[in-house]
N, C-alpha and C. Protein backbone atom coordinates (compact mmCIF):
# COMPACT_ATOMS: atom_id res chain seq x y z
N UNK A 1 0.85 -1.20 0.00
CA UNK A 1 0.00 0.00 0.00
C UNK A 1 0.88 1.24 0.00
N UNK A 2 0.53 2.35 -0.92
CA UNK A 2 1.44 3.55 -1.02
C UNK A 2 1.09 4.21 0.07
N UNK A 3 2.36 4.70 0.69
CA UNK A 3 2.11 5.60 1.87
C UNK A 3 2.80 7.29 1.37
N UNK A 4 2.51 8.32 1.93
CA UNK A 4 3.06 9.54 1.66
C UNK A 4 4.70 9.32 2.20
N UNK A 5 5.45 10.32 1.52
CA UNK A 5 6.89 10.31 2.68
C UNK A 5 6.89 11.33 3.65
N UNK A 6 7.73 10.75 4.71
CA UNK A 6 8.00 12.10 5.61
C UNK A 6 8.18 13.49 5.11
N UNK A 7 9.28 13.25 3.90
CA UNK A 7 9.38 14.31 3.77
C UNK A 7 8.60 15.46 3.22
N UNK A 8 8.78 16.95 2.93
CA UNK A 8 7.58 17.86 2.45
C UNK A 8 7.69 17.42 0.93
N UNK A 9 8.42 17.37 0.23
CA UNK A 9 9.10 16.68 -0.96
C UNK A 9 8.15 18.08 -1.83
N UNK A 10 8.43 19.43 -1.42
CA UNK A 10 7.97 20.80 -2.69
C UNK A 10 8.96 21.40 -2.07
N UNK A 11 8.86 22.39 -3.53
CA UNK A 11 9.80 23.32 -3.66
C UNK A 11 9.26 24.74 -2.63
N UNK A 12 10.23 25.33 -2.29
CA UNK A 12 9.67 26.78 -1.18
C UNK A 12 8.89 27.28 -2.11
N UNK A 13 7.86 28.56 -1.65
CA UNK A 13 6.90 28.98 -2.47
C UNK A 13 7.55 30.19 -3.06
N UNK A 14 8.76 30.72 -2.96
CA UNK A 14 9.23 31.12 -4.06
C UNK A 14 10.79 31.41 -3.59
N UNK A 15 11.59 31.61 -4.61
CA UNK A 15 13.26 32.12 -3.79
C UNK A 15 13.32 32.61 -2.41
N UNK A 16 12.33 33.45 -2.53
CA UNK A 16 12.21 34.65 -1.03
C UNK A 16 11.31 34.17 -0.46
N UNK A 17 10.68 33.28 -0.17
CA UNK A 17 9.78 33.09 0.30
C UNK A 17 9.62 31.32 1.19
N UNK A 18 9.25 31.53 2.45
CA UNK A 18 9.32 30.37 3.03
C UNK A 18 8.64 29.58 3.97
N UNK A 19 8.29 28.57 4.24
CA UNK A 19 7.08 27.78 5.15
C UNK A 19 7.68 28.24 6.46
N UNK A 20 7.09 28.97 7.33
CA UNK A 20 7.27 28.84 8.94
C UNK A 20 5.98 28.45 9.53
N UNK A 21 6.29 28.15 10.85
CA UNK A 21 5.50 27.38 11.84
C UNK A 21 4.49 26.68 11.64
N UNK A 22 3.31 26.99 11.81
CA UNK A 22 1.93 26.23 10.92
C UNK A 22 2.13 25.77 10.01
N UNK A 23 2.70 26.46 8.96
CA UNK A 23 2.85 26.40 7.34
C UNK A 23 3.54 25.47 6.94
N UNK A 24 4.65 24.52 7.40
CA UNK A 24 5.33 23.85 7.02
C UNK A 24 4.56 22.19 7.52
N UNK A 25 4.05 21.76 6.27
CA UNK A 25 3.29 20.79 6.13
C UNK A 25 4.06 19.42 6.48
N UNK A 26 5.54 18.76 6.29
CA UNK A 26 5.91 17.79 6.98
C UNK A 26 5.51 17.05 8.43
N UNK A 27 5.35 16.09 8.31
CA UNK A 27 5.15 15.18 9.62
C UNK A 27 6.53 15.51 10.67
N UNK A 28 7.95 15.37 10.18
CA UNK A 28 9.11 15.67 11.23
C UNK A 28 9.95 16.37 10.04
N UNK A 29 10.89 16.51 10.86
CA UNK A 29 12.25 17.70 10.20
C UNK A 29 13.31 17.36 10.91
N UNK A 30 14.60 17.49 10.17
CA UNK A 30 15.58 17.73 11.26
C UNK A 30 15.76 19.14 11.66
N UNK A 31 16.42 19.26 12.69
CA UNK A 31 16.23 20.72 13.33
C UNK A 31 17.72 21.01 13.61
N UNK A 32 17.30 22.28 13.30
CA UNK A 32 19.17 23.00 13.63
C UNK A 32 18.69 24.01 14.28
N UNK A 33 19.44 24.03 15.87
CA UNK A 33 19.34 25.15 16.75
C UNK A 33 19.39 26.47 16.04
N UNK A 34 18.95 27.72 17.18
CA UNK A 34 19.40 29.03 16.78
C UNK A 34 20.93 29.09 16.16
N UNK A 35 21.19 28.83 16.93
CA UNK A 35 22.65 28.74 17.27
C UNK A 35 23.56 27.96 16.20
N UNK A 36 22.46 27.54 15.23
CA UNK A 36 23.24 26.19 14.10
C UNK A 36 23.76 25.04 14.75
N UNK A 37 23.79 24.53 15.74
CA UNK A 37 24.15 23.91 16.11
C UNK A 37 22.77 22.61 15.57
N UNK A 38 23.33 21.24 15.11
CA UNK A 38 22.31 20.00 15.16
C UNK A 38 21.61 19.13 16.22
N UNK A 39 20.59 19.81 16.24
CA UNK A 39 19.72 19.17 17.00
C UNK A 39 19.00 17.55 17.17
N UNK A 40 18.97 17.57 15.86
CA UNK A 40 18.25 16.06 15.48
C UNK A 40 17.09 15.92 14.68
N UNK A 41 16.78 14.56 14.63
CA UNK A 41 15.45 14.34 14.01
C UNK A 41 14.23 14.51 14.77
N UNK A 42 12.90 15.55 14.99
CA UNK A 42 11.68 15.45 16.21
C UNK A 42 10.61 15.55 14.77
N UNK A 43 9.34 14.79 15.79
CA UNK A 43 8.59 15.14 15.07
C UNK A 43 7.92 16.73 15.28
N UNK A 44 7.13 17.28 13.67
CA UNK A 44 7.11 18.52 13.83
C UNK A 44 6.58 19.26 14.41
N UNK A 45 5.34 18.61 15.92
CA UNK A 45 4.66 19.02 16.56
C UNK A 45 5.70 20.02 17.70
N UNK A 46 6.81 18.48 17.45
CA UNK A 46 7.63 18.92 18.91
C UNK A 46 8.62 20.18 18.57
N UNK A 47 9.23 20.10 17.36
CA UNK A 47 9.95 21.11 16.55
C UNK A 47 9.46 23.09 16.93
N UNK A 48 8.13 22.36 17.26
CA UNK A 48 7.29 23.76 16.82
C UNK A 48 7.58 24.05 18.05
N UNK A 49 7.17 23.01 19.16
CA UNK A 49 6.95 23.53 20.83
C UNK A 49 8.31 24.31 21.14
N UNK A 50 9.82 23.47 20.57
CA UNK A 50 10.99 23.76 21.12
C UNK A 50 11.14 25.40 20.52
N UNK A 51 10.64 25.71 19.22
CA UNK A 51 10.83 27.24 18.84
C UNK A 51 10.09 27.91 19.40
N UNK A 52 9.00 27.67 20.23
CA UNK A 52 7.79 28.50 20.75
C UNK A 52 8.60 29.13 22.16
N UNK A 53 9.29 27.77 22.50
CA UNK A 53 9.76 28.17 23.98
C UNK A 53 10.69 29.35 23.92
N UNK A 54 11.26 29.09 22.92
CA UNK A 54 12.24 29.98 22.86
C UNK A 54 12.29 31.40 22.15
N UNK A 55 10.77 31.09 21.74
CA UNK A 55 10.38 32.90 21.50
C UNK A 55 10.78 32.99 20.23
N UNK A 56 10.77 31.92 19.09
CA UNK A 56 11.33 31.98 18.12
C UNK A 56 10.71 31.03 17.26
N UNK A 57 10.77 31.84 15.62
CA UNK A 57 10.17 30.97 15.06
C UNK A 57 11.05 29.48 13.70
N UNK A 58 9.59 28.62 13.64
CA UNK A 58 10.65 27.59 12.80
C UNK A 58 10.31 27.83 11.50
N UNK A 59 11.47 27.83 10.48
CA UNK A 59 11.07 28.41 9.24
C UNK A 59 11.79 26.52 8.34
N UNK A 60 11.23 26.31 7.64
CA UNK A 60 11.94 25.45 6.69
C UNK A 60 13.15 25.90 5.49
N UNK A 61 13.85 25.52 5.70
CA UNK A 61 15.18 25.81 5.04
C UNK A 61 15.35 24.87 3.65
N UNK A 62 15.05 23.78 3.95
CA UNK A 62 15.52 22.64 2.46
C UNK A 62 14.36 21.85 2.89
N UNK A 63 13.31 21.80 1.87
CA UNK A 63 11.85 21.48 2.15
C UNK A 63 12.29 20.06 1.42
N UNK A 64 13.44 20.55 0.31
CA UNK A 64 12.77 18.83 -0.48
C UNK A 64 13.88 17.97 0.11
N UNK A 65 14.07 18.08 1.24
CA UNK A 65 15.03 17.00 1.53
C UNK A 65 14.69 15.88 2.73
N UNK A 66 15.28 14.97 2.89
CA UNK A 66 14.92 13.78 3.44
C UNK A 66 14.96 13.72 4.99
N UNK A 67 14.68 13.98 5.74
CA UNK A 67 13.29 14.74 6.18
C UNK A 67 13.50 16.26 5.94
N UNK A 68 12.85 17.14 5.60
CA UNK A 68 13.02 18.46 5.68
C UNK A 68 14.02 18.97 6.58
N UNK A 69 14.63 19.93 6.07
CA UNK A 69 15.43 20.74 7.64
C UNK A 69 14.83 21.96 7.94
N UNK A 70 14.65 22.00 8.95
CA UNK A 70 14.07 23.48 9.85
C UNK A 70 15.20 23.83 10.31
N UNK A 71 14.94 25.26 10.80
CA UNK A 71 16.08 25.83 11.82
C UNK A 71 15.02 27.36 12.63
N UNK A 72 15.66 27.39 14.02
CA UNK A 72 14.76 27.92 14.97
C UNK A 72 15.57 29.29 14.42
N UNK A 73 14.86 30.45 14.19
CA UNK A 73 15.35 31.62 14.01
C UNK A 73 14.30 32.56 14.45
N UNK A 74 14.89 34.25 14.08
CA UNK A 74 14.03 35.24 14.57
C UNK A 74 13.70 35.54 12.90
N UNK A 75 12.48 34.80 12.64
CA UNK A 75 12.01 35.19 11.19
C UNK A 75 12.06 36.66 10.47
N UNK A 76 11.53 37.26 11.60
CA UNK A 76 11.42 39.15 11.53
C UNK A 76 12.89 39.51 10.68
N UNK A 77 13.77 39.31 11.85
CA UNK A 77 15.02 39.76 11.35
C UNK A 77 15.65 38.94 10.34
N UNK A 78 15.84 38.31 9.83
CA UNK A 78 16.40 37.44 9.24
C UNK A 78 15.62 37.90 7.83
N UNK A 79 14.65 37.98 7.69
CA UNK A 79 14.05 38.73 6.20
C UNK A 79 13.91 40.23 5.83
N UNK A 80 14.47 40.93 7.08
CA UNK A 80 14.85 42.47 7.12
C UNK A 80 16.68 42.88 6.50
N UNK A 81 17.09 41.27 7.25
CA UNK A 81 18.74 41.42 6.51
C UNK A 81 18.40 40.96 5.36
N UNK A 82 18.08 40.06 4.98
CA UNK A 82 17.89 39.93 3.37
C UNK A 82 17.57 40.73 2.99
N UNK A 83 16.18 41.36 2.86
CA UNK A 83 16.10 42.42 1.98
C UNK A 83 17.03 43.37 2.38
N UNK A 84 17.98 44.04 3.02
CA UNK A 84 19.22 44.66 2.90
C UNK A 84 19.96 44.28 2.26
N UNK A 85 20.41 42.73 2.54
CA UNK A 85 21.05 42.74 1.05
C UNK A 85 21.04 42.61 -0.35
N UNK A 86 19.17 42.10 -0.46
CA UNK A 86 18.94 42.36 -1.95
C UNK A 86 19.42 44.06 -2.33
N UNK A 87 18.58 44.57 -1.49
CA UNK A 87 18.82 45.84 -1.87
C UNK A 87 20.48 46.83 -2.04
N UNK A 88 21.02 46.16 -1.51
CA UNK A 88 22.79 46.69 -1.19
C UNK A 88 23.14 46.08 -3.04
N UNK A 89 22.96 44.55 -3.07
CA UNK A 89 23.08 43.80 -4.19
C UNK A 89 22.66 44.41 -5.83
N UNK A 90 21.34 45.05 -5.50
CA UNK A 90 20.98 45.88 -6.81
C UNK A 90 21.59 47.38 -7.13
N UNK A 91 22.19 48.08 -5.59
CA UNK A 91 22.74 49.24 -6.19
C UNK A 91 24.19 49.06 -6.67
N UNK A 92 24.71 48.28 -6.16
CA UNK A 92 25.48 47.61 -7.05
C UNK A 92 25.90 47.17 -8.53
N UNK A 93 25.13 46.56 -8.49
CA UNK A 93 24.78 46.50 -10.01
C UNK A 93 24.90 47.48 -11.38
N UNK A 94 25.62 48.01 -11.77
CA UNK A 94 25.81 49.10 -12.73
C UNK A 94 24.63 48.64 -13.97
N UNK A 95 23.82 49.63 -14.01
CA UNK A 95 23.23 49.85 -15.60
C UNK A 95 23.90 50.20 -16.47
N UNK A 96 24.18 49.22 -17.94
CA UNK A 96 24.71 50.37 -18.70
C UNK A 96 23.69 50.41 -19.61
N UNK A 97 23.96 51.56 -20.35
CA UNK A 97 22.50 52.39 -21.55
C UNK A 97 23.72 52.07 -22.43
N UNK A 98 23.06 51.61 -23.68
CA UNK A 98 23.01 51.67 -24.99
C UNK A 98 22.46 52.86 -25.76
N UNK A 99 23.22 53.56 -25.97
CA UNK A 99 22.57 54.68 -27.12
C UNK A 99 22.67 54.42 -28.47
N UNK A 100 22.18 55.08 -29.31
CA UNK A 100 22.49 54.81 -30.97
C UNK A 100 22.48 55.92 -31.71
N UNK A 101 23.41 56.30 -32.35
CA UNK A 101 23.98 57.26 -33.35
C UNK A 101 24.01 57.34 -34.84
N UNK A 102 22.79 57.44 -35.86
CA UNK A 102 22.69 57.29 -37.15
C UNK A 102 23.51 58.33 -38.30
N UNK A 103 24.12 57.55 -38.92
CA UNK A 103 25.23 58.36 -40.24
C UNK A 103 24.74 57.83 -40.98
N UNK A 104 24.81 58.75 -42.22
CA UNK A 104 24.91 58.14 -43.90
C UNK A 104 25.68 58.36 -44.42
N UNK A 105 25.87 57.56 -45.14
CA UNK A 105 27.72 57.56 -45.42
C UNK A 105 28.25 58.33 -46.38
N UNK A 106 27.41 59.06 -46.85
CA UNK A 106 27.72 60.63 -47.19
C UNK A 106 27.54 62.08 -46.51
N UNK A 107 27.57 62.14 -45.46
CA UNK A 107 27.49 63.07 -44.06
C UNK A 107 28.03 64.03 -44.23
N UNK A 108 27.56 64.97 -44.19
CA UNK A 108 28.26 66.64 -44.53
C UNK A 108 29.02 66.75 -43.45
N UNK A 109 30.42 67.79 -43.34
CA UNK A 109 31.23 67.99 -42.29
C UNK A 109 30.50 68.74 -40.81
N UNK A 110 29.05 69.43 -40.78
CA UNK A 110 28.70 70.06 -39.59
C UNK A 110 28.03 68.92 -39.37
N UNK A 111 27.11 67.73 -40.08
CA UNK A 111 26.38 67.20 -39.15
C UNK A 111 27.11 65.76 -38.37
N UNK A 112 28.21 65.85 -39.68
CA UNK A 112 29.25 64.95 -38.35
C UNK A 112 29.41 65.20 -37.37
N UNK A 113 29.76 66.49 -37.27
CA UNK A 113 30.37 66.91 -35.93
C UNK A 113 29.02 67.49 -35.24
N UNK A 114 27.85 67.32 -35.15
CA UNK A 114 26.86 67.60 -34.53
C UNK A 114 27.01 66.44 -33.81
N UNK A 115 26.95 65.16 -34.50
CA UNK A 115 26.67 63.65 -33.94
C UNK A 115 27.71 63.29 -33.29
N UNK A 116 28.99 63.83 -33.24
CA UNK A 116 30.03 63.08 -32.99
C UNK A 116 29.96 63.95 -31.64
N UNK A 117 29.42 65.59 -31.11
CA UNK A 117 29.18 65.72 -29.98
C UNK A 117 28.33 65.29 -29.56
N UNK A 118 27.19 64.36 -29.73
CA UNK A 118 25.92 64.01 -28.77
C UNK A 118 26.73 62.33 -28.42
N UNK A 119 27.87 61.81 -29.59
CA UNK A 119 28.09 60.64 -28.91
C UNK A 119 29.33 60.68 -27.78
N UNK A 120 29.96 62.20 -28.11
CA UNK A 120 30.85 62.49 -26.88
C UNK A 120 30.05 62.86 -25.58
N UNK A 121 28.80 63.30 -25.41
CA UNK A 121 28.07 63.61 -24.23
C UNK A 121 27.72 62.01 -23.94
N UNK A 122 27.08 61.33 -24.76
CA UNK A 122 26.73 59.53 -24.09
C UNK A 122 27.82 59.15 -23.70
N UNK A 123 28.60 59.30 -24.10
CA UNK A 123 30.07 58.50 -23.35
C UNK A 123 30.63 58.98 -22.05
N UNK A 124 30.06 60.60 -21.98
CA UNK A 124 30.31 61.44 -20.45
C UNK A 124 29.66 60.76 -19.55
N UNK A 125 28.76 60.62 -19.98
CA UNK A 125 27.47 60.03 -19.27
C UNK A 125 27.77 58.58 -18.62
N UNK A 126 28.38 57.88 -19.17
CA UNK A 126 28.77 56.42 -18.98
C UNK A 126 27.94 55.43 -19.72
N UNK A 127 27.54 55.63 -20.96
CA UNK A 127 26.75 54.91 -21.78
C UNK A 127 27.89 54.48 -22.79
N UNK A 128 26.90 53.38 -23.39
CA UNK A 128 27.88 52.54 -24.40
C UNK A 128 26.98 53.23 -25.74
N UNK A 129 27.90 53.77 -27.23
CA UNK A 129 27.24 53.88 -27.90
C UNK A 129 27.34 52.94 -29.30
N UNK A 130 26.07 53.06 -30.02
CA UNK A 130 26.27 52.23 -31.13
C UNK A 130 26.15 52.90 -32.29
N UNK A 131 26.81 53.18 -33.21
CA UNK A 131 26.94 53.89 -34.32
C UNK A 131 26.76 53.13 -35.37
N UNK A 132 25.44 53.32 -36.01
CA UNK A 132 24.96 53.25 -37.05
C UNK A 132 24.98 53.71 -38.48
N UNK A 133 25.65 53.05 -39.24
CA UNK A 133 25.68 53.74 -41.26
C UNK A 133 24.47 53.17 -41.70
N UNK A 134 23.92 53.94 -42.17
CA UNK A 134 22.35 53.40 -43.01
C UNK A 134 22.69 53.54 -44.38
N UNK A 135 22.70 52.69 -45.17
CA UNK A 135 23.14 52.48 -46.77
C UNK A 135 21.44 52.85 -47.47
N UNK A 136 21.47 53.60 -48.42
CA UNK A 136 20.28 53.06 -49.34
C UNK A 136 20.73 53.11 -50.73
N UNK A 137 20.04 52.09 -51.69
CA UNK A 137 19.95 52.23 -53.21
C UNK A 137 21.50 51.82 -53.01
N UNK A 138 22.19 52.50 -54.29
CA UNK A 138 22.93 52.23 -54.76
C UNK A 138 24.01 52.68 -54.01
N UNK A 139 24.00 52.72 -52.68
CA UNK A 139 25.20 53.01 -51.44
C UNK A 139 25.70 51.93 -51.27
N UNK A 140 24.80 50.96 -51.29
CA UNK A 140 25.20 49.82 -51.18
C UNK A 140 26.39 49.29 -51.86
N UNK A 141 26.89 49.68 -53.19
CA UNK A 141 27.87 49.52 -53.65
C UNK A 141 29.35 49.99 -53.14
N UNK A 142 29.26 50.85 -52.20
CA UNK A 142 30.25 51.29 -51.56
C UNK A 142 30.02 51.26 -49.80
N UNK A 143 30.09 50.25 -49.31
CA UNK A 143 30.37 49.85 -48.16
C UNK A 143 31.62 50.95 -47.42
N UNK A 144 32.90 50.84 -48.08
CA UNK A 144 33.68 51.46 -47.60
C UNK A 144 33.60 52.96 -46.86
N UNK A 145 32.41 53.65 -47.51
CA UNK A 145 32.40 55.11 -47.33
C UNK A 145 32.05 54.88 -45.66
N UNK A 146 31.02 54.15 -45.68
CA UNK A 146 30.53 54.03 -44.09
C UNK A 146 31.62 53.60 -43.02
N UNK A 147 32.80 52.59 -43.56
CA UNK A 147 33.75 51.82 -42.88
C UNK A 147 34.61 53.04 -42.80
N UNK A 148 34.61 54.08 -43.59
CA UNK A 148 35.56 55.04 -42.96
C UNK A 148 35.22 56.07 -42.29
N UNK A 149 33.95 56.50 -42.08
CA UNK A 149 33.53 57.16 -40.88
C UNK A 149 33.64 56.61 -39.80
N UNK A 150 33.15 55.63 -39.73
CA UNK A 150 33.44 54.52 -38.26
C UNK A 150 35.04 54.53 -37.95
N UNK A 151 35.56 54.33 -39.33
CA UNK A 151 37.37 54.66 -38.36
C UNK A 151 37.52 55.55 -38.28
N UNK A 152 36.93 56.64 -38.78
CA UNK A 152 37.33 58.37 -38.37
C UNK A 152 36.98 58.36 -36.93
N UNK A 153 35.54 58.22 -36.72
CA UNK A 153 35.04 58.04 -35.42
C UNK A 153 36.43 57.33 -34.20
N UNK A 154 36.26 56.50 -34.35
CA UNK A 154 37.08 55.91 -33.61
C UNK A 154 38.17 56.20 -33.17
N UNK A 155 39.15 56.57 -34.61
CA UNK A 155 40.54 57.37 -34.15
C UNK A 155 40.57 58.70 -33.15
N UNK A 156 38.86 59.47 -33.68
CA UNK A 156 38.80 60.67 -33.04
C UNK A 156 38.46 60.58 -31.36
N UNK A 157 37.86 59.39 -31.34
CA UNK A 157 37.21 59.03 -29.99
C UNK A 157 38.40 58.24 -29.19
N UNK A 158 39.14 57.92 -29.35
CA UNK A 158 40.67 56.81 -29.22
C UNK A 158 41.03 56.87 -27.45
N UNK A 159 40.82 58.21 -27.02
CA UNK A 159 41.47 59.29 -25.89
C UNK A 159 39.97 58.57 -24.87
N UNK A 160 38.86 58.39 -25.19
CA UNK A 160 37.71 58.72 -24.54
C UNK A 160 37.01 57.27 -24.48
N UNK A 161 37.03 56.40 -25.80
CA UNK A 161 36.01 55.45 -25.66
C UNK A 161 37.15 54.09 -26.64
N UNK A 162 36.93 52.97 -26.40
CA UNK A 162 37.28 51.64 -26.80
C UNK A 162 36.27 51.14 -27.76
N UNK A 163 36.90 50.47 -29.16
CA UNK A 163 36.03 49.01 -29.98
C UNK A 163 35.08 48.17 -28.99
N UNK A 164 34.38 48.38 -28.55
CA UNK A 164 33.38 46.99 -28.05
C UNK A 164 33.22 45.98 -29.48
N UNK A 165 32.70 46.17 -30.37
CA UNK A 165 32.24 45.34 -31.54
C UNK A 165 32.88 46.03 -32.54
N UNK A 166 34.00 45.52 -33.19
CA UNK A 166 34.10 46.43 -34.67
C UNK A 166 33.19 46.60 -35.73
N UNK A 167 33.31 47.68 -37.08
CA UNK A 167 31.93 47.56 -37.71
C UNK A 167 32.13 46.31 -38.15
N UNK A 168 30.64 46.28 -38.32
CA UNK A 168 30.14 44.61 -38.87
C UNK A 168 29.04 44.96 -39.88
N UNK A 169 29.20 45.07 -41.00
CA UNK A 169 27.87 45.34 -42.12
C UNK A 169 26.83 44.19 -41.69
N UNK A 170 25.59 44.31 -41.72
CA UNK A 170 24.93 43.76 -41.62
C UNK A 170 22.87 44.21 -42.07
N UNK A 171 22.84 43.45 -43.53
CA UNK A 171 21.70 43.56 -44.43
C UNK A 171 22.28 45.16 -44.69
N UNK A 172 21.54 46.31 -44.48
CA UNK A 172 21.60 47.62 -45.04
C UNK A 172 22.19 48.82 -44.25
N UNK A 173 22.53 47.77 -42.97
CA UNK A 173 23.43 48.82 -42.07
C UNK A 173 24.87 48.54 -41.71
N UNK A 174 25.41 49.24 -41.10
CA UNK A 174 26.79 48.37 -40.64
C UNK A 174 26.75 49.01 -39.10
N UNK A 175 27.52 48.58 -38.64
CA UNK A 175 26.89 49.02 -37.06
C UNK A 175 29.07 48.78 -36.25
N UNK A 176 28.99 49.61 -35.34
CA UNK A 176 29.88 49.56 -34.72
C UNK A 176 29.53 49.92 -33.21
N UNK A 177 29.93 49.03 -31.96
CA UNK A 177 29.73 49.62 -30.81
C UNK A 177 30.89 50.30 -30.09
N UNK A 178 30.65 51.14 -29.57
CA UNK A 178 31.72 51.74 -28.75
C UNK A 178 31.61 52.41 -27.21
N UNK A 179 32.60 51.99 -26.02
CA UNK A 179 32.40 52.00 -24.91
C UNK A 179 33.35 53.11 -24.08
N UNK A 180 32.68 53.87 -22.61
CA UNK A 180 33.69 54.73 -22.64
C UNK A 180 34.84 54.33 -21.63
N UNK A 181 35.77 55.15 -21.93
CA UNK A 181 37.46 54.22 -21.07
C UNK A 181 36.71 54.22 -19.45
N UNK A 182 37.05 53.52 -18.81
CA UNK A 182 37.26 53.89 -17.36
C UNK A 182 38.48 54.38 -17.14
N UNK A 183 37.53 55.87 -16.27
CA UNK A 183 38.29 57.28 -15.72
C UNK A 183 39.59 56.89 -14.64
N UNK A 184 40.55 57.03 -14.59
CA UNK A 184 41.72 56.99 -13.55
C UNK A 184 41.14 58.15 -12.76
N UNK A 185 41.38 57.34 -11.19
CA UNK A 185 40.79 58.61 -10.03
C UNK A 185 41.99 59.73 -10.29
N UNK A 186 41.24 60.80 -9.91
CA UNK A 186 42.17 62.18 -9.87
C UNK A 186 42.86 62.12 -8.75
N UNK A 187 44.07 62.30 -8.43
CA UNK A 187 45.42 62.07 -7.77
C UNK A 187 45.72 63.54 -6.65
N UNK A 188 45.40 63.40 -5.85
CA UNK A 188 45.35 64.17 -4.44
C UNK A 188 46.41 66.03 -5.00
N UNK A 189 46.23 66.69 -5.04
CA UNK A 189 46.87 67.80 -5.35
C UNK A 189 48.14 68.16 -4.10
N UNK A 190 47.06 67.98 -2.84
CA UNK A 190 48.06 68.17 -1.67
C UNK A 190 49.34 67.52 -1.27
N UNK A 191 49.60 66.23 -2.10
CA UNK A 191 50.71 65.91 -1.89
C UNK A 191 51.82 66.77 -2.52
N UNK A 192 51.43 67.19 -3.56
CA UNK A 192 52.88 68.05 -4.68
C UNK A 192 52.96 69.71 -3.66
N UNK A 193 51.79 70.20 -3.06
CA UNK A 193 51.72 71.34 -2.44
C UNK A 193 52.64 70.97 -1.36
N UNK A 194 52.13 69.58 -0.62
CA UNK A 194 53.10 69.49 0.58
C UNK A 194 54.67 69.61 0.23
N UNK A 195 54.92 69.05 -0.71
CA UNK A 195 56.34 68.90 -1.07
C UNK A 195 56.80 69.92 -1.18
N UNK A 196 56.16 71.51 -2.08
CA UNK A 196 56.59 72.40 -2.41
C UNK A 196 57.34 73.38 -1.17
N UNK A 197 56.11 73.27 -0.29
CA UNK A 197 57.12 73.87 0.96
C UNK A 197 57.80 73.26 1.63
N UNK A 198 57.72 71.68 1.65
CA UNK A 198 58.91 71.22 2.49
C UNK A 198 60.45 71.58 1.79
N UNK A 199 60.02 72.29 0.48
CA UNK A 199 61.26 72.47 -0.63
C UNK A 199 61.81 73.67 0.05
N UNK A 200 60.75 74.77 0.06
CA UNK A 200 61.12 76.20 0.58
C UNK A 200 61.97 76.41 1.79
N UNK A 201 62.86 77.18 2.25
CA UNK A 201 63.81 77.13 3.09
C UNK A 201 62.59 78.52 4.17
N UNK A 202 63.17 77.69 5.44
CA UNK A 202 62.32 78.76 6.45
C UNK A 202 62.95 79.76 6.72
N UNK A 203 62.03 80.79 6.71
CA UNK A 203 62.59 82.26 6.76
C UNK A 203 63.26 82.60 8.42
N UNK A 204 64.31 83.11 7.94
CA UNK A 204 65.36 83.38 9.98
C UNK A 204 64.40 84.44 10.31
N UNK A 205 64.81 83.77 11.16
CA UNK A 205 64.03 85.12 12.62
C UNK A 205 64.85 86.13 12.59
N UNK A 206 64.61 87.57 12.57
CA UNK A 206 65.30 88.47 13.19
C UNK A 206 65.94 88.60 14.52
């Protein structure tokens, strides 16, 4: 005759999220003190009494395992530090923006340099940009015109931003990405000041 297993044998109800006291449907668990320390195998009536006493609750930790493991904690806190560190974890995290910059590969000399300052402001900014040649008709026959704006670009940008992707034609565009350098911190002024007067000779007393 099929019997159920001890164990809870499901998954937690979500990453962040977890069975305490009532909620944790197993018959027994093993239990790990506050303290982490191993307690043993009880059944989960008794599990519950030993966290009650102690003013503390039992949360399930590894539901699908053979018997479940609990551990007696202060639930409150323990999901107040987490979300601190989700939250520490996401500012962390750098966004970068993708911008995009359209040329035709016959580009008059002001509106180059119109575009080539809005992709020097994205790069101030800390964005990655992508520079776009749009071919039509019979441009298409000359690929190159576009391949040499992109190296103009580039040589001119050399000081400020790096190749992420070289151009790559692709159907009616050719596309190049480009990223900006990381800045070297600015270097303390007061050290060269300090030096200057330790240079200067002290004036005699009368």
């Amino acid at each position: 005759m099929w019997s159920a297993p001890d164990h809870g044998g499901e998954l937690p109800i979500s990453s962040t999220e977890y069975r305490i006291n009532d909620r944790i449907r197993a018959a027994k668990c093993r239990l790990i003190g506050f303290d982490g320390s191993q307690l043993g195998i009880f059944a989960m009536s008794e599990a519950l009494r030993i966290a009650d006493d102690q003013g503390f609750d039992l949360v399930e930790i590894a539901p699908t395992a053979d018997p479940p493991v609990c551990k007696i904690m202060d639930f409150g806190k323990f999901k107040y530090e987490q979300s601190m560190k989700d939250k520490a974890a996401r500012k962390n995290q750098s966004k970068i923006e993708i911008k995009e910059m359209k040329f035709r590969p016959k580009v008059d000399k002001h509106d180059y340099e119109t575009k080539k300052k809005h992709i020097l402001r994205f790069l101030d900014s800390g964005a990655k940009v992508k520079v776009t040649i749009m071919f039509r008709g019979r441009e298409m026959a000359h690929p190159e015109l576009g391949l040499n704006i992109l190296e103009r670009l580039a040589g001119e940008l050399a000081e400020l931003a790096t190749i992420e992707t070289p151009p790559k034609l692709e159907g009616r565009n050719m596309h190049m990405l480009i990223a900006p350098l990381k800045k070297a911190p600015e270097k303390v002024a007061k050290t060269d000041e300090t030096e200057t007067e330790a240079a200067q000779p002290a004036e005699e007393s009368e």
